[in-house]
Protein backbone atom coordinates (compact mmCIF):
# COMPACT_ATOMS: atom_id res chain seq x y z
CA UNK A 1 30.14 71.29 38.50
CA UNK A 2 30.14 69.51 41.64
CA UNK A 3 26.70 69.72 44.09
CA UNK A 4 28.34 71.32 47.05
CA UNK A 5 26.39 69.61 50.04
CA UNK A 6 26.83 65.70 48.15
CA UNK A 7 29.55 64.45 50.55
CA UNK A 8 27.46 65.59 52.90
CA UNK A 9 25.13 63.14 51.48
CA UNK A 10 27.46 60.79 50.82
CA UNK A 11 28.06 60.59 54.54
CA UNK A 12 25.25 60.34 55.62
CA UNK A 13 24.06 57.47 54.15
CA UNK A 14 27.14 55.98 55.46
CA UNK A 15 26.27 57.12 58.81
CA UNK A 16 22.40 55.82 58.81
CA UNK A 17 23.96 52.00 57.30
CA UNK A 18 27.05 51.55 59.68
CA UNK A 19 24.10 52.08 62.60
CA UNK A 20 21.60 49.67 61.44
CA UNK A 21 24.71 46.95 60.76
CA UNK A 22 25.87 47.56 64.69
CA UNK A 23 22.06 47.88 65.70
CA UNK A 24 21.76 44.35 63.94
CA UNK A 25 24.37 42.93 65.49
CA UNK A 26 23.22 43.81 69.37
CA UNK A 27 20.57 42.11 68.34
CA UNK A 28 22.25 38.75 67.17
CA UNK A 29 24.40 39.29 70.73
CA UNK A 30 21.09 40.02 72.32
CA UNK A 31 19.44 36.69 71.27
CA UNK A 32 22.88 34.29 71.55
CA UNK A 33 21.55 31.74 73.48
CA UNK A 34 17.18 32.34 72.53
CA UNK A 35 16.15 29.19 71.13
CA UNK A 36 15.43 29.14 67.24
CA UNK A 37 16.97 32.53 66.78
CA UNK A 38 18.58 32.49 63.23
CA UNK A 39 21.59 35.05 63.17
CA UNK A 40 20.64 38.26 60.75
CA UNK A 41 22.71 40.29 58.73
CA UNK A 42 22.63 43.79 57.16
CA UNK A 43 22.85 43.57 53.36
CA UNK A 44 24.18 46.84 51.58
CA UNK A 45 24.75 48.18 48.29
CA UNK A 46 26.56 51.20 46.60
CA UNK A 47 23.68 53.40 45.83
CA UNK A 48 23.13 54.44 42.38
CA UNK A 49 25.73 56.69 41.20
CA UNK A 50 25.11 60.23 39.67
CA UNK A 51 26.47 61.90 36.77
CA UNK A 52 28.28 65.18 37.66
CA UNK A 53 25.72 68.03 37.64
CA UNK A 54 25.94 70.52 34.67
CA UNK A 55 24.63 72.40 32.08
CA UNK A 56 25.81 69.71 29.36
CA UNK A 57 27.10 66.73 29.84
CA UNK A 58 30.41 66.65 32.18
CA UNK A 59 33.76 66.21 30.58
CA UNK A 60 35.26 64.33 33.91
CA UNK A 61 35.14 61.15 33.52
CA UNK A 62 32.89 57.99 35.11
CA UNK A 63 30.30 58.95 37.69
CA UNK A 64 29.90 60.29 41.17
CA UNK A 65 29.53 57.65 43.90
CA UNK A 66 26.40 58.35 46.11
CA UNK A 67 27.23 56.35 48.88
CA UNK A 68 26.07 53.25 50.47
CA UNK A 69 22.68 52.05 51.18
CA UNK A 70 21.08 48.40 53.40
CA UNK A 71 18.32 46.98 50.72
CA UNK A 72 16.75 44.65 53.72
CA UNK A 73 17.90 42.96 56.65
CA UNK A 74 17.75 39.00 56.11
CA UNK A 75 18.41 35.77 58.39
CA UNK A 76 20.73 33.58 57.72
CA UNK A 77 18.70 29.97 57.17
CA UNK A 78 18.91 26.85 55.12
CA UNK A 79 15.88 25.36 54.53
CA UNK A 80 17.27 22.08 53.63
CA UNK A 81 18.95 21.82 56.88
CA UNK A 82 15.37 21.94 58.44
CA UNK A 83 13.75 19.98 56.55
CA UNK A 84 16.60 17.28 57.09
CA UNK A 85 16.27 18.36 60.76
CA UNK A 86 12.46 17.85 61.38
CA UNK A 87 12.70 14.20 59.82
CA UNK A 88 15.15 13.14 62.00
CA UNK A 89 12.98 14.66 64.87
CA UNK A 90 10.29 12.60 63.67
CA UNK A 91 11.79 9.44 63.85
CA UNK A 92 13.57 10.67 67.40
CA UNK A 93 9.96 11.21 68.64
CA UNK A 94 8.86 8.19 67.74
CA UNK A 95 11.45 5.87 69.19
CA UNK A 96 12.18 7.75 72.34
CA UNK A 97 8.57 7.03 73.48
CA UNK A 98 8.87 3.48 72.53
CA UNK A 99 12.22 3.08 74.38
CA UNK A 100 10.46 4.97 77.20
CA UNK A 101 7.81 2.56 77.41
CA UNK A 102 9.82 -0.59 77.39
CA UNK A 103 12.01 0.77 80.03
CA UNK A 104 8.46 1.06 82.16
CA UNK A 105 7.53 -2.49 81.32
CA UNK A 106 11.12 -4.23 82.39
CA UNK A 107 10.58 -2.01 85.46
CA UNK A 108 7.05 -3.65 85.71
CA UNK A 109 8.59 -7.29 85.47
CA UNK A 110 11.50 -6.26 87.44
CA UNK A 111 13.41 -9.55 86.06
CA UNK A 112 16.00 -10.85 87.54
CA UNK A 113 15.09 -10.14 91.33
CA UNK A 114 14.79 -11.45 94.36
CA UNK A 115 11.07 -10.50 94.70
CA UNK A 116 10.16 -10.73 90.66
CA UNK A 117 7.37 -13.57 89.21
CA UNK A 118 9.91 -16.01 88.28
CA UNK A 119 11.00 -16.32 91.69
CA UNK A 120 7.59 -16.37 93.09
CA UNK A 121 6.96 -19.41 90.61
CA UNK A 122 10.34 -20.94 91.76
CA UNK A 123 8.85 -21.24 95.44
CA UNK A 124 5.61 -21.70 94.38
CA UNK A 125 7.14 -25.05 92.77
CA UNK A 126 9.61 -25.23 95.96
CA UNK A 127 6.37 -25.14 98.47
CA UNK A 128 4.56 -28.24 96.50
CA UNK A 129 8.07 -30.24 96.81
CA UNK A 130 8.24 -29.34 100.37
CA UNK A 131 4.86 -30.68 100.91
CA UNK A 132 5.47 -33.94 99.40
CA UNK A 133 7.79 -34.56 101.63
CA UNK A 134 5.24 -34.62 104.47
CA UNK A 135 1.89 -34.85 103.07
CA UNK A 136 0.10 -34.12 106.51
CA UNK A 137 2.35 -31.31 107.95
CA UNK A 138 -0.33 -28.12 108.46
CA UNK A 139 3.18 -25.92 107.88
CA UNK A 140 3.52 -26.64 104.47
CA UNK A 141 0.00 -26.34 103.56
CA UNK A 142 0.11 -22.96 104.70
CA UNK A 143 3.49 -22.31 103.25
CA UNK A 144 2.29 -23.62 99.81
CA UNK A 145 -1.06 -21.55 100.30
CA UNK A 146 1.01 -17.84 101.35
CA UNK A 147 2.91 -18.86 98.28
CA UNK A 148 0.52 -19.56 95.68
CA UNK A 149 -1.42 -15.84 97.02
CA UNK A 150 2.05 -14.65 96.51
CA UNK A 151 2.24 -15.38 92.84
CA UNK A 152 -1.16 -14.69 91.85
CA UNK A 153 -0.66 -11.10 93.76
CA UNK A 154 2.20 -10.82 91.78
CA UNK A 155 1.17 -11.39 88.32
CA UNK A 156 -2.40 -9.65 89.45
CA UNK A 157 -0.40 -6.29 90.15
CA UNK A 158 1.61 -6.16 86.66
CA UNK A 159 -1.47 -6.90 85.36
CA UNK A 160 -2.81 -4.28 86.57
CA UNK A 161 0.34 -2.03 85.98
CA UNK A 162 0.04 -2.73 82.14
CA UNK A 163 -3.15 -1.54 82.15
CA UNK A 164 -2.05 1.46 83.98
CA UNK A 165 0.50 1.97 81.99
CA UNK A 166 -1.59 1.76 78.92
CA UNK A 167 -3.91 4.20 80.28
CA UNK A 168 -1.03 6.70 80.94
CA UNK A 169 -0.17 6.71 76.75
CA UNK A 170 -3.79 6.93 76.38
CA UNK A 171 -3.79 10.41 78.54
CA UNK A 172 -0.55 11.23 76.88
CA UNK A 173 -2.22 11.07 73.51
CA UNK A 174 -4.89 13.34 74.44
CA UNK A 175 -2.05 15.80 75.98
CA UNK A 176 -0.26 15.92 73.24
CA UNK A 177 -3.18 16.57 70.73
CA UNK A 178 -4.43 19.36 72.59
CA UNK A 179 -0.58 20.81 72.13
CA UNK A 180 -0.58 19.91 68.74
CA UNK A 181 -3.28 22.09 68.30
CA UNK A 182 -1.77 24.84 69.94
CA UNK A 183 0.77 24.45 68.14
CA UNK A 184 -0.96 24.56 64.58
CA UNK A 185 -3.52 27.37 65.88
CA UNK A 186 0.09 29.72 66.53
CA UNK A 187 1.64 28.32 63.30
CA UNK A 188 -1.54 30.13 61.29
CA UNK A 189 -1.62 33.17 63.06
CA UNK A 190 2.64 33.53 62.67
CA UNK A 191 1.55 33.10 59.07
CA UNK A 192 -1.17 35.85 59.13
CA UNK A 193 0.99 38.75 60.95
CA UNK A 194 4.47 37.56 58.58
CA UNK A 195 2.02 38.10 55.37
CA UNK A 196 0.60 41.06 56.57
CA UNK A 197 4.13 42.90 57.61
CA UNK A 198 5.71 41.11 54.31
CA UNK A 199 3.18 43.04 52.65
CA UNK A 200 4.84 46.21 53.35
CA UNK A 201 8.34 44.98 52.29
CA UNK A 202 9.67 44.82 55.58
CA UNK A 203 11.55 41.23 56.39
CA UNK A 204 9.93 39.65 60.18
CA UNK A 205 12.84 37.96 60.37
CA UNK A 206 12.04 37.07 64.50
CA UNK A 207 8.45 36.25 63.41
CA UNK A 208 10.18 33.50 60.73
CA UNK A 209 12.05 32.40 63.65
CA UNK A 210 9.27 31.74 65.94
CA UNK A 211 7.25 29.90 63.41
CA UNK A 212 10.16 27.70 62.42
CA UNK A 213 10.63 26.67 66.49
CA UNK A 214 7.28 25.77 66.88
CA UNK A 215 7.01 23.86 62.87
CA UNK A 216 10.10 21.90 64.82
CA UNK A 217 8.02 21.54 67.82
CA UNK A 218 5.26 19.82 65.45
CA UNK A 219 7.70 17.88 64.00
CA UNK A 220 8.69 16.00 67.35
CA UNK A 221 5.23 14.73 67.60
CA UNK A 222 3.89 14.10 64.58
CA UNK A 223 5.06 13.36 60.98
CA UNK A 224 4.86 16.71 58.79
CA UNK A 225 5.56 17.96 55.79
CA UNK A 226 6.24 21.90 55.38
CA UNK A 227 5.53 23.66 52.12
CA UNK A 228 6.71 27.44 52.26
CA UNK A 229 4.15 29.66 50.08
CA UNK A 230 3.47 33.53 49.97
CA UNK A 231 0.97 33.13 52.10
CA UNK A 232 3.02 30.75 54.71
CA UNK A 233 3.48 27.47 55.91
CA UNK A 234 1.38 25.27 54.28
CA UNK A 235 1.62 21.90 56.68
CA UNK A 236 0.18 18.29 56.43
CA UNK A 237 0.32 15.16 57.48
CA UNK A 238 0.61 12.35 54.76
CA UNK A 239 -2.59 13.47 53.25
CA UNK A 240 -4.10 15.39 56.09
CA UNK A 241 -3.98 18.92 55.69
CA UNK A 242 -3.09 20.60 59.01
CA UNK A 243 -2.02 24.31 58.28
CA UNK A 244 -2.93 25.80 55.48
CA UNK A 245 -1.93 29.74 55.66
CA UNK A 246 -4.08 31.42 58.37
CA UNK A 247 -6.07 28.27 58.47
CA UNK A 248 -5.63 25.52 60.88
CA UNK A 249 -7.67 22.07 61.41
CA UNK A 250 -8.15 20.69 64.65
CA UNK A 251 -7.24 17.32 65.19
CA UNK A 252 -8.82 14.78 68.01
CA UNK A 253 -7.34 11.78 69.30
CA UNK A 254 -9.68 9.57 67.71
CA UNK A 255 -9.06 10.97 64.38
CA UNK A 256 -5.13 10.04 64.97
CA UNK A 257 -5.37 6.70 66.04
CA UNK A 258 -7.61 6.12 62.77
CA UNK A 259 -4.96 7.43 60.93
CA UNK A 260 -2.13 5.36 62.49
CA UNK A 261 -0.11 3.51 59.98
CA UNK A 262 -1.52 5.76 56.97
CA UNK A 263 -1.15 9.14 57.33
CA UNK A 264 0.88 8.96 61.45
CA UNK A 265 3.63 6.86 60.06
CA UNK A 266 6.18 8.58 63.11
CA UNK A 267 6.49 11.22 65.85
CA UNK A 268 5.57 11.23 69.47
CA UNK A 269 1.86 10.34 69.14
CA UNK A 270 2.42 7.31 66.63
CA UNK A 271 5.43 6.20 69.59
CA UNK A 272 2.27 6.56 71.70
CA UNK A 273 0.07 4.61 69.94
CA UNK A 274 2.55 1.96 68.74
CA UNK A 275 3.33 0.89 72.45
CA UNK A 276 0.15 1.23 73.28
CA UNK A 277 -1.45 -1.51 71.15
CA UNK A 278 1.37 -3.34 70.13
CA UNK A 279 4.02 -3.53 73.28
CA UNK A 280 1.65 -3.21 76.39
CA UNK A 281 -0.79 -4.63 74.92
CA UNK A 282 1.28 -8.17 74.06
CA UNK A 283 3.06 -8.27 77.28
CA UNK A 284 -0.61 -8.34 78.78
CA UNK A 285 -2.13 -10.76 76.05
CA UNK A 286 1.60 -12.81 77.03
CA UNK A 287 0.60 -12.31 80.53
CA UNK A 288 -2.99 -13.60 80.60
CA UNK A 289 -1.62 -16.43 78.51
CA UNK A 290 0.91 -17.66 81.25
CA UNK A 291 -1.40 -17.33 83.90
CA UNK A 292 -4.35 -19.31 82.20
CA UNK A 293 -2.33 -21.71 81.13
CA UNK A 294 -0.93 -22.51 84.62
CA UNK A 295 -4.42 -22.73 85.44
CA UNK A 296 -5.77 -24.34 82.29
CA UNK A 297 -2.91 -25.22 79.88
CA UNK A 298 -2.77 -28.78 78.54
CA UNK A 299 0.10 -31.33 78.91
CA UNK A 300 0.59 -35.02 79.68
CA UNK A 301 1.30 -36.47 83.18
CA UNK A 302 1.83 -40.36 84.01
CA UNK A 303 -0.48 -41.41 86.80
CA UNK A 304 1.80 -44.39 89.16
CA UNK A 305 -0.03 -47.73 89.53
CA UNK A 306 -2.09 -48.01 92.62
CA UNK A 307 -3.93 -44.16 91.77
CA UNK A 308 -7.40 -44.00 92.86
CA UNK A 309 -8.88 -41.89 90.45
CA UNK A 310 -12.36 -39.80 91.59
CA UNK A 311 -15.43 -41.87 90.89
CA UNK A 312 -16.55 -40.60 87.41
CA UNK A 313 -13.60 -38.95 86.25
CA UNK A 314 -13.62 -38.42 82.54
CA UNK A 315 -9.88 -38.47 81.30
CA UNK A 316 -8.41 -38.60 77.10
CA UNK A 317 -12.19 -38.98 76.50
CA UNK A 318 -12.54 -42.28 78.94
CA UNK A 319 -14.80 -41.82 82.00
CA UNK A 320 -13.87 -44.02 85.02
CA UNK A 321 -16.04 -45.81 87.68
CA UNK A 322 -16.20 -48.64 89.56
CA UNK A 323 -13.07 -50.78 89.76
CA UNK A 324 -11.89 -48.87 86.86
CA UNK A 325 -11.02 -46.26 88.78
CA UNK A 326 -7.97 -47.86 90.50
CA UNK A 327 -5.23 -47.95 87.91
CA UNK A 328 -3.26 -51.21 88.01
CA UNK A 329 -0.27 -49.82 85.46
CA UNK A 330 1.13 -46.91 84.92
CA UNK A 331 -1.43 -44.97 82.75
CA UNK A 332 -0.77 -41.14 80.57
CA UNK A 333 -3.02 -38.86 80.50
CA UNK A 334 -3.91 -35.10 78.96
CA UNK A 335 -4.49 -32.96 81.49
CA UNK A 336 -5.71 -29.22 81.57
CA UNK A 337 -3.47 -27.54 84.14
CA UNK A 338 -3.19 -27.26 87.46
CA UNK A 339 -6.74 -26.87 88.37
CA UNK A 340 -7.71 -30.74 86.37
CA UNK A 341 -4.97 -32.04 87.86
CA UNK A 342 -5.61 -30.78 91.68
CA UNK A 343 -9.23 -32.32 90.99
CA UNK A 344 -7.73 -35.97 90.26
CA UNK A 345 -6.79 -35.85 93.87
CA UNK A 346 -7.75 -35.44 97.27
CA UNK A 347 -7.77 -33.36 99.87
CA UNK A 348 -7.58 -34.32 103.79
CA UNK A 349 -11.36 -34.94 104.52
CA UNK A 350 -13.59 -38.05 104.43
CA UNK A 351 -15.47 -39.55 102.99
CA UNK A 352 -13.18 -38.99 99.93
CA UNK A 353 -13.89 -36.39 97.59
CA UNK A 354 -12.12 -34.45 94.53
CA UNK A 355 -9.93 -31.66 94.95
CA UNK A 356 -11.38 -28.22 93.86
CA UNK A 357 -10.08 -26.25 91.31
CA UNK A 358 -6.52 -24.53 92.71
CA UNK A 359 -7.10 -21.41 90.86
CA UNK A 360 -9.94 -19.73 89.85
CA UNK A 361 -11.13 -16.32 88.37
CA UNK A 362 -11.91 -13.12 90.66
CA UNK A 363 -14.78 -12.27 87.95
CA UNK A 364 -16.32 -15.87 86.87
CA UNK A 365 -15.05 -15.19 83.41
CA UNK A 366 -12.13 -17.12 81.89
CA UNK A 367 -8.71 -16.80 84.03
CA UNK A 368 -6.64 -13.69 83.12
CA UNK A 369 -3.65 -12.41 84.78
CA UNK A 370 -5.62 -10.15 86.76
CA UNK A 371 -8.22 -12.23 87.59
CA UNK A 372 -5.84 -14.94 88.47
CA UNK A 373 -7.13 -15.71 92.60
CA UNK A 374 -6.27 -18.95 94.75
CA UNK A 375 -9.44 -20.81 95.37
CA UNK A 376 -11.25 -19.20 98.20
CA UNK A 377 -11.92 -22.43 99.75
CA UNK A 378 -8.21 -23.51 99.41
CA UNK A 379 -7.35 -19.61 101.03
CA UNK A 380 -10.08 -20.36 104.00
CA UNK A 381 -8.72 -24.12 104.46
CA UNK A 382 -5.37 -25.14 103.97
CA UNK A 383 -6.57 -28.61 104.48
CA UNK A 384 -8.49 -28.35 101.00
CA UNK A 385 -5.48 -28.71 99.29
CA UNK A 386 -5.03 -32.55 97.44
CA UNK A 387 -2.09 -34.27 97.72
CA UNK A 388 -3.15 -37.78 97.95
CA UNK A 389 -4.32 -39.97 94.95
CA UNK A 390 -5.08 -43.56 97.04
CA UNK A 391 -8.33 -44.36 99.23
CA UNK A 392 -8.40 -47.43 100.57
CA UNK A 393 -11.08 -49.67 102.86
CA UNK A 394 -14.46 -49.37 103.54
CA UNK A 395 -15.91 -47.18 103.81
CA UNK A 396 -13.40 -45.67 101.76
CA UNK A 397 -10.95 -43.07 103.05
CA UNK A 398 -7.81 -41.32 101.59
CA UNK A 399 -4.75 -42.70 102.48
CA UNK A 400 -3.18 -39.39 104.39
CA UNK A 401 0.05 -40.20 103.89
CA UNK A 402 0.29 -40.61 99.90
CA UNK A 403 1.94 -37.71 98.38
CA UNK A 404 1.67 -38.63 94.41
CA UNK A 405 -1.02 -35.58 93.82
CA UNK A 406 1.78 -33.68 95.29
CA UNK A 407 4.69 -34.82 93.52
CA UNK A 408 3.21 -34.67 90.45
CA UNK A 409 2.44 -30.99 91.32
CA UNK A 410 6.00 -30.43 92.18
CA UNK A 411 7.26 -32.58 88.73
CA UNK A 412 5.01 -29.09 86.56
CA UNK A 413 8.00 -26.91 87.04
CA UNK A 414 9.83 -28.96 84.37
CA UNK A 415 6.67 -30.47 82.81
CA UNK A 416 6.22 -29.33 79.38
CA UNK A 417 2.75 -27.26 78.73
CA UNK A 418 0.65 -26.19 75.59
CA UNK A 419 -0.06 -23.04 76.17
CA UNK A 420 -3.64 -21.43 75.38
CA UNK A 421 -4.70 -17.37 75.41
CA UNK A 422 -8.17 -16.78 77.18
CA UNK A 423 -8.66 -14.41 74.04
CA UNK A 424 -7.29 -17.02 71.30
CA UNK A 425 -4.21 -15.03 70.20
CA UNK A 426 -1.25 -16.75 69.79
CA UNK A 427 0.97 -17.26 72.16
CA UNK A 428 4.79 -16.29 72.49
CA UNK A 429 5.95 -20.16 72.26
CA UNK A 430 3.28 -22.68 71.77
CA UNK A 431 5.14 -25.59 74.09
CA UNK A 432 7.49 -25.43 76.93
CA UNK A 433 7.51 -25.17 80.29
CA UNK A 434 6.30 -22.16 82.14
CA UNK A 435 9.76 -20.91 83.19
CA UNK A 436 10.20 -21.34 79.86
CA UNK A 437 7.45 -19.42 78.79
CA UNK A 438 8.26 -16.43 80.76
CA UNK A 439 12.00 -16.48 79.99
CA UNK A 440 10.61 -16.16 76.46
CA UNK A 441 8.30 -13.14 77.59
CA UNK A 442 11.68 -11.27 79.64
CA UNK A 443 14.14 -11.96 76.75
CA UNK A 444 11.72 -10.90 74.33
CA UNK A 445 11.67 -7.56 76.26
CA UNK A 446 14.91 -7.14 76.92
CA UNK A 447 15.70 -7.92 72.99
CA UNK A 448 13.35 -5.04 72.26
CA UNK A 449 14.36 -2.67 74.49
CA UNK A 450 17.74 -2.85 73.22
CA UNK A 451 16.75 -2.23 69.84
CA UNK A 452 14.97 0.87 71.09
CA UNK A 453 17.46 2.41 72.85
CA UNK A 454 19.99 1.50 69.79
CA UNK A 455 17.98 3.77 67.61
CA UNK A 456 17.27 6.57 70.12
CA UNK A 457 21.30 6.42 70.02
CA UNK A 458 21.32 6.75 66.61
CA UNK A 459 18.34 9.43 66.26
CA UNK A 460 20.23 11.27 68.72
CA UNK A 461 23.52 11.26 66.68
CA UNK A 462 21.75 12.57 63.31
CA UNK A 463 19.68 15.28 65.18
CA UNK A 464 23.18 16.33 67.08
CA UNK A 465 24.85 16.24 63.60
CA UNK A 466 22.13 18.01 61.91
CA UNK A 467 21.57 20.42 64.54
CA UNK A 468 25.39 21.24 64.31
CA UNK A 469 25.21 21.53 60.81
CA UNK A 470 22.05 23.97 60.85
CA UNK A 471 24.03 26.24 63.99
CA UNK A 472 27.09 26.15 61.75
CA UNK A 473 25.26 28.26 59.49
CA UNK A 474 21.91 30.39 61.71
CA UNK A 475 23.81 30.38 64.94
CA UNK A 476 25.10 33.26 66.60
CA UNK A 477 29.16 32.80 66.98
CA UNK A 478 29.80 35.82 69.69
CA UNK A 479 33.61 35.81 68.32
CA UNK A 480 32.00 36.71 64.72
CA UNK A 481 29.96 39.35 66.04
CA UNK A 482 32.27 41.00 68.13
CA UNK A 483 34.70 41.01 65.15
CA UNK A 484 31.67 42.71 62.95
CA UNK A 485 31.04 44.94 66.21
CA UNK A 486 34.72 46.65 65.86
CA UNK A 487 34.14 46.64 62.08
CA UNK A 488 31.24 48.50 61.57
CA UNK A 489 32.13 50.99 64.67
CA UNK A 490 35.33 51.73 62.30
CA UNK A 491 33.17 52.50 59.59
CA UNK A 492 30.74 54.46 61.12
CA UNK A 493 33.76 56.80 62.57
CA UNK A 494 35.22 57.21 59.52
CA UNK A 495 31.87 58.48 58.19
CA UNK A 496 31.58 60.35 61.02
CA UNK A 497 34.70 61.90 60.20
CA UNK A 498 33.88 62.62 56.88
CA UNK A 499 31.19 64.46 57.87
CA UNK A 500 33.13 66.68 59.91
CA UNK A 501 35.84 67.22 57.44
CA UNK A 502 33.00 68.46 54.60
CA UNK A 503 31.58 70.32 57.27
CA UNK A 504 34.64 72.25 57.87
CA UNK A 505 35.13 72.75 54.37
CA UNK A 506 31.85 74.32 53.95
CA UNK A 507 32.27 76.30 56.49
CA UNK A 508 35.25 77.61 54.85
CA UNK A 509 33.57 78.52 51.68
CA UNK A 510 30.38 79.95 53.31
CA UNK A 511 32.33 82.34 56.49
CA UNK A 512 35.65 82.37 54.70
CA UNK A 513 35.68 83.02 51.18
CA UNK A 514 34.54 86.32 49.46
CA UNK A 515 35.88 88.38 52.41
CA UNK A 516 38.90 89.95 51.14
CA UNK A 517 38.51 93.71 51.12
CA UNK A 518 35.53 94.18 53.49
């Protein structure tokens, strides 16, 4: 014999499913467009069927269905898909800072242009050739002097925009490890509140989702691993342990940096770090290079015959006095840039004596590119500037009119120079000339740059195909889930209507039957 209320049951159960499958899917509409939401599904099952209730066992055959019950309610999510998806982000972290950074230095350079160094060199060179032409002329002292304040100003101010610059990653650093922490201190409590409701057998599906947006958060910045246990994400770093359940340890910049290259092998903070001390920090080392060794840098000049070379001059090791000093051949010499070579000359003053140094250092220490400064008493006195190598009579004066000092000045542009470091690094070409030199530097850059934004390209092409990949399977498709909407509003009607009809029928048997002859 049948149980008289079980279709009642029956729908019922029917009833209480169909709702939580439409309830879940306002929610999936709900959360379309929420960042990290993975789409969730109801998952149902026949309940257990009955046998037909008796006083022995029933002759009908099989069983009586019971209906339809949802076991849990589970997100759709593919944990291969993120774990592909943070290692791209990793390396998309990484090289979007660098690529970000060498965009900053070419703006810094700001090759080719009108007002960039190598153009401030070319008049630099242009003002010394203009003054040989007219030894005497107080215009092209003055020109030559505005110029050569020019071009240390110049190379002083990138200087001093790399260092900028390399404070700003510096800050950055410290920005991002305070969000790293943030991030790792939300991580551990997500894991303490999805343990504690998974506890109860319930599913915190949006909890899972929130954790997995900020894990992919981390992942941007630095390189992580993410092991899922029962009591969360465990996360590290190479061998540092970050996350460990409802655990978390703080990180400080310092402790990064020591780990650069060991444990930080990508992300944003290694990107950080990486143009930090290698990029900025090179195009500064190149920079102090090419302005010391305009200064300072050694290569050979020919002095003409008939060069009156200052009394006690010490040149290749040979010190000159006396007669010696006026050369009757041609005679090549080693010279230490610009600043030796102005000193072999002299300026317009008598009695004769040597030129000063052309360049000298803002801070007494060894000439950098921003301690690069024209001589103060070349900046004062245009007159202090040497262009004549020949005294004559006696007393001895300088011949005004001689321009060798000058020429040979102008002749540097395509002179070829060793260069030297202040610091002893090595330099980006060890001989050339210094257009040359900094051609080297900008191609360098631009060569680099290139690369950069090549594999930010290609980053960008694996996350987007990942990404796709991972949506293709958690995202929300509207079309889906209005198809599901009409779906389970079918079912639920029809149980709806089943209801009714057994509760018609029961009202039949209960007011109807048993009547007859009252």
């Amino acid at each position: 014999m049948r149980s008289t209320f079980h279709s009642i049951e029956t729908a019922k159960r029917a009833l209480f499913t169909q709702q939580a499958a439409i309830q879940t899917t306002g929610h999936n509409i709900a959360n379309a467009n929420t960042p990290g939401y993975s789409r969730q599904i109801v998952n149902m099952q026949a309940t257990r069927p009955i046998e037909a209730i008796g006083m022995s066992h029933s002759t009908a055959p099989g069983q009586l269905g019971t209906g339809v019950e949802f076991t849990s309610i589970t997100r759709i999510r593919e944990q291969f898909l993120d774990s592909q998806y943070r290692n791209q982000n990793m390396d998309q972290g990484k090289w979007s800072i660098q690529a970000d950074t060498l965009d900053k230095l070419e703006s810094i350079f700001n090759e080719p242009n009108e007002t960039g160094i190598r153009t401030l060199f070319d008049n630099y060179w242009k003002a010394w050739s203009d003054l040989a032409k007219d030894p005497e002329n107080v215009t092209g002292r003055k020109v030559l002097r505005e110029n050569a304040v020019a071009l240390a100003d110049s190379i002083n101010l990138a200087s001093k925009q790399l260092s900028d610059l390399s404070g700003d990653l510096t800050d950055n650093i410290s920005v991002k490890v305070n969000q790293i922490n943030t991030l790792m201190g939300n991580i551990a409590n997500l894991n303490q509140e999805i343990a504690r409701i998974s506890a109860y057998g319930d599913d915190p599906n949006d909890l899972k989702d929130q954790r997995d947006l900020l894990t992919d958060q981390l992942s941007k910045i630095v390189n992580i691993t993410v092991t899922d246990t029962p009591q969360g994400y465990n996360i590290s770093m190479g061998g540092t342990s970050l996350v460990t359940g409802q655990d978390f340890t703080a990180v400080d910049a310092a402790g990064l940096q020591g780990a650069f290259g060991t444990d930080l092998t990508s992300g944003e903070i290694y990107g950080m770090i990486q143009s930090r001390d290698r990029y900025v920090k090179d195009y500064q080392t190149q920079l102090d290079t090419l302005a010391n060794s305009l200064a300072n840098g050694e290569f050979q000049v020919t002095l003409p015959a008939g060069t009156v070379l200052p009394d006690g001059i010490t040149l290749d090791g040979v010190t000159y006095t006396g007669s010696a000093r006026t050369l009757s051949t041609p005679l090549t010499v080693t010279v230490h840039g610009v600043n030796e070579l102005h000193r072999m000359g002299y300026p317009l003053q008598n009695p004769p004596a040597p030129g000063v140094d052309f360049f000298v250092s803002s801070d007494g220490g060894p000439i950098t590119a921003a301690a690069l400064r024209l001589n103060p008493v070349i900046a004062n006195s245009p007159d202090a500037i040497a262009t004549s190598m020949r005294t004559a009579g006696t007393p001895e004066k300088v011949v005004p009119g001689n321009n060798t000092l000058a020429l040979l000045m102008a002749n540097l542009k395509d002179t070829k120079i060793n260069f030297v470091s202040p610091d002893g690094s090595t330099p980006l070409i060890a001989s050339g000339t210094i257009d040359d030199y900094y051609r080297a530097l900008i191609g360098q850059l631009g060569v680099q740059s290139e690369d950069a934004h090549r594999q930010v390209d290609n980053q960008d092409a694996l996350l987007a195909q990942i990404d796709e990949r991972r949506q293709s399977v958690s995202g929300v498709s509207l079309d889906e889930e209005m198809s599901d909407l009409i779906k389970f509003q079918h079912a639920y009607n029809a149980a709806a209507r089943c209801m009714t009809t057994f509760d018609e029928m029961l009202d039949r048997i209960i007011n109807s039957m048993g009547t007859v002859g009252r």
